[in-house]
C-alpha atoms as a PDB file:
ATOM      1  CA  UNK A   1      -3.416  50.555  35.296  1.00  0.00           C
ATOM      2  CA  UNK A   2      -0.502  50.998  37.939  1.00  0.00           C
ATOM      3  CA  UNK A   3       1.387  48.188  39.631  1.00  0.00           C
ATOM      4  CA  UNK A   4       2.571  48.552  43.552  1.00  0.00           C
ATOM      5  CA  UNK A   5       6.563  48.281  43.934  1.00  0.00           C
ATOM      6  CA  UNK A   6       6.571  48.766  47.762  1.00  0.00           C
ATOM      7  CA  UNK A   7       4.702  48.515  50.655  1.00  0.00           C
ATOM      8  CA  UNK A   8       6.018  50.360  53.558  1.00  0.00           C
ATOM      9  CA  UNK A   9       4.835  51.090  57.215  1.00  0.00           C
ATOM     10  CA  UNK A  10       6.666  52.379  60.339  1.00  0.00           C
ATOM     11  CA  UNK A  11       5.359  52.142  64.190  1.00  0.00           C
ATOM     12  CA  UNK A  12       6.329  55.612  65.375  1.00  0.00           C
ATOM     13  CA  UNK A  13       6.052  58.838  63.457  1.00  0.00           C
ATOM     14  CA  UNK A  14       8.531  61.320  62.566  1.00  0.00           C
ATOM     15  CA  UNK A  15      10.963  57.727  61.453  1.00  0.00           C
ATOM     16  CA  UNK A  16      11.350  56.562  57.762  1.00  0.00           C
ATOM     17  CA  UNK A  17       9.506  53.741  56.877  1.00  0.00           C
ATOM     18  CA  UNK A  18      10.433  50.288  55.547  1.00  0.00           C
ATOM     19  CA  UNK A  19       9.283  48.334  53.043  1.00  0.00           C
ATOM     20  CA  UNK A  20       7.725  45.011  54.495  1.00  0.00           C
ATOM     21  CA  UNK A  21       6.206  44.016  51.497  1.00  0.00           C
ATOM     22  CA  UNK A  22       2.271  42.966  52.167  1.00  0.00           C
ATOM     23  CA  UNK A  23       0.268  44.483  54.647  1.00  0.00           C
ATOM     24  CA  UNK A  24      -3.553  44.686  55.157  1.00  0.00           C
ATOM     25  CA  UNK A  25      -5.393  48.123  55.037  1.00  0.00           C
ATOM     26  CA  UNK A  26      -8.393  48.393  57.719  1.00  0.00           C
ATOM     27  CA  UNK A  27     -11.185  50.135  56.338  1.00  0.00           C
ATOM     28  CA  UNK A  28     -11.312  53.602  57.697  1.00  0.00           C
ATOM     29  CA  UNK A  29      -7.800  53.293  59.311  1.00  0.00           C
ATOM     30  CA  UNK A  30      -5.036  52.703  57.196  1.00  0.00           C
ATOM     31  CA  UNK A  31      -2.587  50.394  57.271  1.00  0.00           C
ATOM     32  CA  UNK A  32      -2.733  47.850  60.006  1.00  0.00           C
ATOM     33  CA  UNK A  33       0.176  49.134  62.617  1.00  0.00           C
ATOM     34  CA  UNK A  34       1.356  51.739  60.959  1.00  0.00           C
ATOM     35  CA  UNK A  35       1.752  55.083  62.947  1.00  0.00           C
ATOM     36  CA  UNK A  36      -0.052  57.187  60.883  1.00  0.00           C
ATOM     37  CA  UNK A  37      -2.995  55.386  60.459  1.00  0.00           C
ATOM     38  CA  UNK A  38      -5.987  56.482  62.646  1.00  0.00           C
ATOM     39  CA  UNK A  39      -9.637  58.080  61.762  1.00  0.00           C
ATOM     40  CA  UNK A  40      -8.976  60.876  59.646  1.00  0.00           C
ATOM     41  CA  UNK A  41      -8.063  61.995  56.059  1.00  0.00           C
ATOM     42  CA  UNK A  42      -4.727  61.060  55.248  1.00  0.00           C
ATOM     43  CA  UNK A  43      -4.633  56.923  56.337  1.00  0.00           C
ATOM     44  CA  UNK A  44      -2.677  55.927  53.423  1.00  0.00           C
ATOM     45  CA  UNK A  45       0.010  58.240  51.702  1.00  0.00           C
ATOM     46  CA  UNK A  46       0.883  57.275  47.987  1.00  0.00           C
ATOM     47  CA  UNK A  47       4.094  58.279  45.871  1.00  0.00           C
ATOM     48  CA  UNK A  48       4.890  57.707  42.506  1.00  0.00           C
ATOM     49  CA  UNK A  49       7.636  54.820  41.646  1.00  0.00           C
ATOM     50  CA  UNK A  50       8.532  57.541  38.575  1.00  0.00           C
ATOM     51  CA  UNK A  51       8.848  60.796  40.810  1.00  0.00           C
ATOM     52  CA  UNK A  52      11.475  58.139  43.021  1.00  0.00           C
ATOM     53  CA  UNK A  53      13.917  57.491  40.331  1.00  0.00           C
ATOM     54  CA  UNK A  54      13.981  60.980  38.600  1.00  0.00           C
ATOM     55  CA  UNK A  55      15.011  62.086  42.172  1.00  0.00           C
ATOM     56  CA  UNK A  56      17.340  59.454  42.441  1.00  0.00           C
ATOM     57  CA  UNK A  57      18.461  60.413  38.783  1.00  0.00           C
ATOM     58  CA  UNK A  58      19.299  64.093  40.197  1.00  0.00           C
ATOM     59  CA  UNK A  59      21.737  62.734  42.885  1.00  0.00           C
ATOM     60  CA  UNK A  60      18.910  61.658  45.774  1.00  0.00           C
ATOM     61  CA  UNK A  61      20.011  58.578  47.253  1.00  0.00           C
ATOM     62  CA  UNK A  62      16.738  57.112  49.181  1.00  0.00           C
ATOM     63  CA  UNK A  63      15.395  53.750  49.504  1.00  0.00           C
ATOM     64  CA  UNK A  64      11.615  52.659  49.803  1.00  0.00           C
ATOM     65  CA  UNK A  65       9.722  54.711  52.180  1.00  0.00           C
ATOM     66  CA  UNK A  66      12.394  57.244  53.149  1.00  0.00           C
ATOM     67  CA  UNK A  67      10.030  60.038  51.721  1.00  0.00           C
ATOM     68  CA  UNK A  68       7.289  58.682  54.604  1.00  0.00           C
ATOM     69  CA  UNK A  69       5.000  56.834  51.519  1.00  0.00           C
ATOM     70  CA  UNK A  70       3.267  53.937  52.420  1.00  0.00           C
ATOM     71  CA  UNK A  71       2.281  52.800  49.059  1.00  0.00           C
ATOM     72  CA  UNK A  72       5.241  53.069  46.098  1.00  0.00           C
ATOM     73  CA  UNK A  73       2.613  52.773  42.704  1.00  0.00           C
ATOM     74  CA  UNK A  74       4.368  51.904  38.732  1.00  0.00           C
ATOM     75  CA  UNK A  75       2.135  53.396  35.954  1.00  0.00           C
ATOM     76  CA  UNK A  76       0.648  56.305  37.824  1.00  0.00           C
ATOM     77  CA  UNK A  77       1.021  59.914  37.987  1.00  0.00           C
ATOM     78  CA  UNK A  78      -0.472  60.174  41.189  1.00  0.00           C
ATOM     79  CA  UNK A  79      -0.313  63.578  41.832  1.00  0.00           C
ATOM     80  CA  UNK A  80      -2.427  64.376  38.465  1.00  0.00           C
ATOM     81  CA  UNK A  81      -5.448  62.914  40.185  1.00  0.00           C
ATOM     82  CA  UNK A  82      -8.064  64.936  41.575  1.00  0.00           C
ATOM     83  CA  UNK A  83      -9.690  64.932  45.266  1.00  0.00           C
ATOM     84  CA  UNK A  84     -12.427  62.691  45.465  1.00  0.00           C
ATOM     85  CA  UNK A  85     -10.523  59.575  42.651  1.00  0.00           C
ATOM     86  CA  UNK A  86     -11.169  56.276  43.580  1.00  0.00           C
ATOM     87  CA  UNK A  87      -8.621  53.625  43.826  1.00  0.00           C
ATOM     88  CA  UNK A  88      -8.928  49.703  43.661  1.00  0.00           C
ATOM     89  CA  UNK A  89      -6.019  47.226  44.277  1.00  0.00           C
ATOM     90  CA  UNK A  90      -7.525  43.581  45.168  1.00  0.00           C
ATOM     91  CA  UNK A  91     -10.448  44.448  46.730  1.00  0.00           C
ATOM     92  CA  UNK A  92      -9.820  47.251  48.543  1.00  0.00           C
ATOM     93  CA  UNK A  93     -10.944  50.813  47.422  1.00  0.00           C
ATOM     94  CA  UNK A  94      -9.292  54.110  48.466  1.00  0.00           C
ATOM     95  CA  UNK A  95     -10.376  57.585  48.500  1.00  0.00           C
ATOM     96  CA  UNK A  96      -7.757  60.652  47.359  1.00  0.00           C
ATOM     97  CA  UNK A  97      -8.488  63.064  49.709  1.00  0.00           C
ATOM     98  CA  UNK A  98      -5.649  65.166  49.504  1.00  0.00           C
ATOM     99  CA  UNK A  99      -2.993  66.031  47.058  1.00  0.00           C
ATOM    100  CA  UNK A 100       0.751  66.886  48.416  1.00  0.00           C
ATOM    101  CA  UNK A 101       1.044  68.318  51.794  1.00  0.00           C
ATOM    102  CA  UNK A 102       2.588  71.602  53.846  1.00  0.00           C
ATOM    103  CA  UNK A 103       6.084  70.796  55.081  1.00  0.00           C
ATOM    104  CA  UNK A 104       6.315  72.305  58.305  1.00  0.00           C
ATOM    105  CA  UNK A 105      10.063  71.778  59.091  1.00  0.00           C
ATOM    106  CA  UNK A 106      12.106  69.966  56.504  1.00  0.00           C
ATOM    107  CA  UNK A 107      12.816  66.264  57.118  1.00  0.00           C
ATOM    108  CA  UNK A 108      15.999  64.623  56.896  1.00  0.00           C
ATOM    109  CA  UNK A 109      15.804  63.938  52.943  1.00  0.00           C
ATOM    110  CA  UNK A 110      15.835  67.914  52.619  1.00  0.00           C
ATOM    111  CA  UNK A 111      18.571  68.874  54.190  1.00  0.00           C
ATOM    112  CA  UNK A 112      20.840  65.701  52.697  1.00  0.00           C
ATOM    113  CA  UNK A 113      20.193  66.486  49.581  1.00  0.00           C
ATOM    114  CA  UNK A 114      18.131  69.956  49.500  1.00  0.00           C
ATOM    115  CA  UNK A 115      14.631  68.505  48.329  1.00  0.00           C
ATOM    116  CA  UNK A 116      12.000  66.280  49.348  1.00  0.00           C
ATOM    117  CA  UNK A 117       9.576  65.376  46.780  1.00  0.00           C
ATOM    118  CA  UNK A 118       6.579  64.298  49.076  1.00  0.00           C
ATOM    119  CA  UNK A 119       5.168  67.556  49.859  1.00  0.00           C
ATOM    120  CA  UNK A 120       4.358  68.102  45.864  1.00  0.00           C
ATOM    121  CA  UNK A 121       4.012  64.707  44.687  1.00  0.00           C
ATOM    122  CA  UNK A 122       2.887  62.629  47.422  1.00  0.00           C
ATOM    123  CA  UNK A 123      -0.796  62.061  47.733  1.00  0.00           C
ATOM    124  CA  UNK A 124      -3.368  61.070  50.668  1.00  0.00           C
ATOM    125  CA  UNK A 125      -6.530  58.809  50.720  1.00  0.00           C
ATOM    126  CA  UNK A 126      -8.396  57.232  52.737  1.00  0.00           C
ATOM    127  CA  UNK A 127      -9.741  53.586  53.245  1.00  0.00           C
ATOM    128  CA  UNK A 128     -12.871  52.910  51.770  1.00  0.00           C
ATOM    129  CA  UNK A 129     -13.112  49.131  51.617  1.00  0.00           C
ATOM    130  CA  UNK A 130     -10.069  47.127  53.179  1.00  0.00           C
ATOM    131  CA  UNK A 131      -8.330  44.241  52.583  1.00  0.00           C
ATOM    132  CA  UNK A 132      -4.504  42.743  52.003  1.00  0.00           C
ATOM    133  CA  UNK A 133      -2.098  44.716  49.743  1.00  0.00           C
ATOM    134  CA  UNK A 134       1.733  43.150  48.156  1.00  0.00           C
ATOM    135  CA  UNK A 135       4.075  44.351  45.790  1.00  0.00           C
ATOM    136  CA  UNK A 136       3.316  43.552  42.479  1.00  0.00           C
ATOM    137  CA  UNK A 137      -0.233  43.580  43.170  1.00  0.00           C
ATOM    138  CA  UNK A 138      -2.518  45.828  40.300  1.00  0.00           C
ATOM    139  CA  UNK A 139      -3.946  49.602  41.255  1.00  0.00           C
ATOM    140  CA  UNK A 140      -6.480  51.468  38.663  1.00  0.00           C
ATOM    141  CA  UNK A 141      -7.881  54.891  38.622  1.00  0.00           C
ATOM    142  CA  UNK A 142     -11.089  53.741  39.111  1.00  0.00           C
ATOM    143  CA  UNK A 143     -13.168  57.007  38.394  1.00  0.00           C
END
């Protein structure tokens, strides 16, 4: 059992994001305005609260949703889980569908501080069953 410490959308891509606290995920979407939702496999990124802090330990100075995660999850070592895990907070269930991602051209964390931990910790699902998500709301590793 995992416990969400930020919530955090942005309206435009290629900007950080910003922790607005609650937000409702649409089923098959994402998060409801957030600029990287849309029909595909990678509606709602997820990055452990841990991963955050041990950067921040090694000099990274970031604040929630700098890395581009939408969901910041306590308790979790997200990038452990396999494809295909199911997720429930509330009543919404997500789908991992991917585990880090390809950095094409290093973002602005990388060349601050010469490492972004999103591309190898950061993982991707998608919406399975929607509904409203807040900080200090429960996640479990549901299978």
């Amino acid at each position: 059992m995992g416990k969400i410490l930020g919530v955090c959308t942005s309206e435009k891509k290629g900007v950080q994001k910003v922790n607005v606290g609650k937000i409702e995920l649409v089923e098959n979407h994402g998060l409801k305005g957030d600029a990287h939702a849309g029909d595909w496999h990678r509606q709602v990124s997820l990055l452990s609260w841990e991963k955050i802090e041990d950067f921040k330990n090694r000099g990274g100075q970031v604040k929630d949703g700098d890395f581009g995660e939408n969901l910041i999850v306590q308790g979790i070592d997200l990038a452990k889980l396999p494809v295909g895990t199911k997720l429930k907070i509330n009543e919404i269930e997500l789908e991992v569908t991917q585990i880090g991602k390809e950095c094409h051209q290093h973002c602005a964390i990388y060349h601050a501080v010469g490492d972004c931990i999103m591309p190898r910790e950061g993982i991707f699902a998608r919406v399975l069953s929607g509904g409203l998500v807040q900080i200090n709301d429960e996640i479990e590793v549901v299978e």
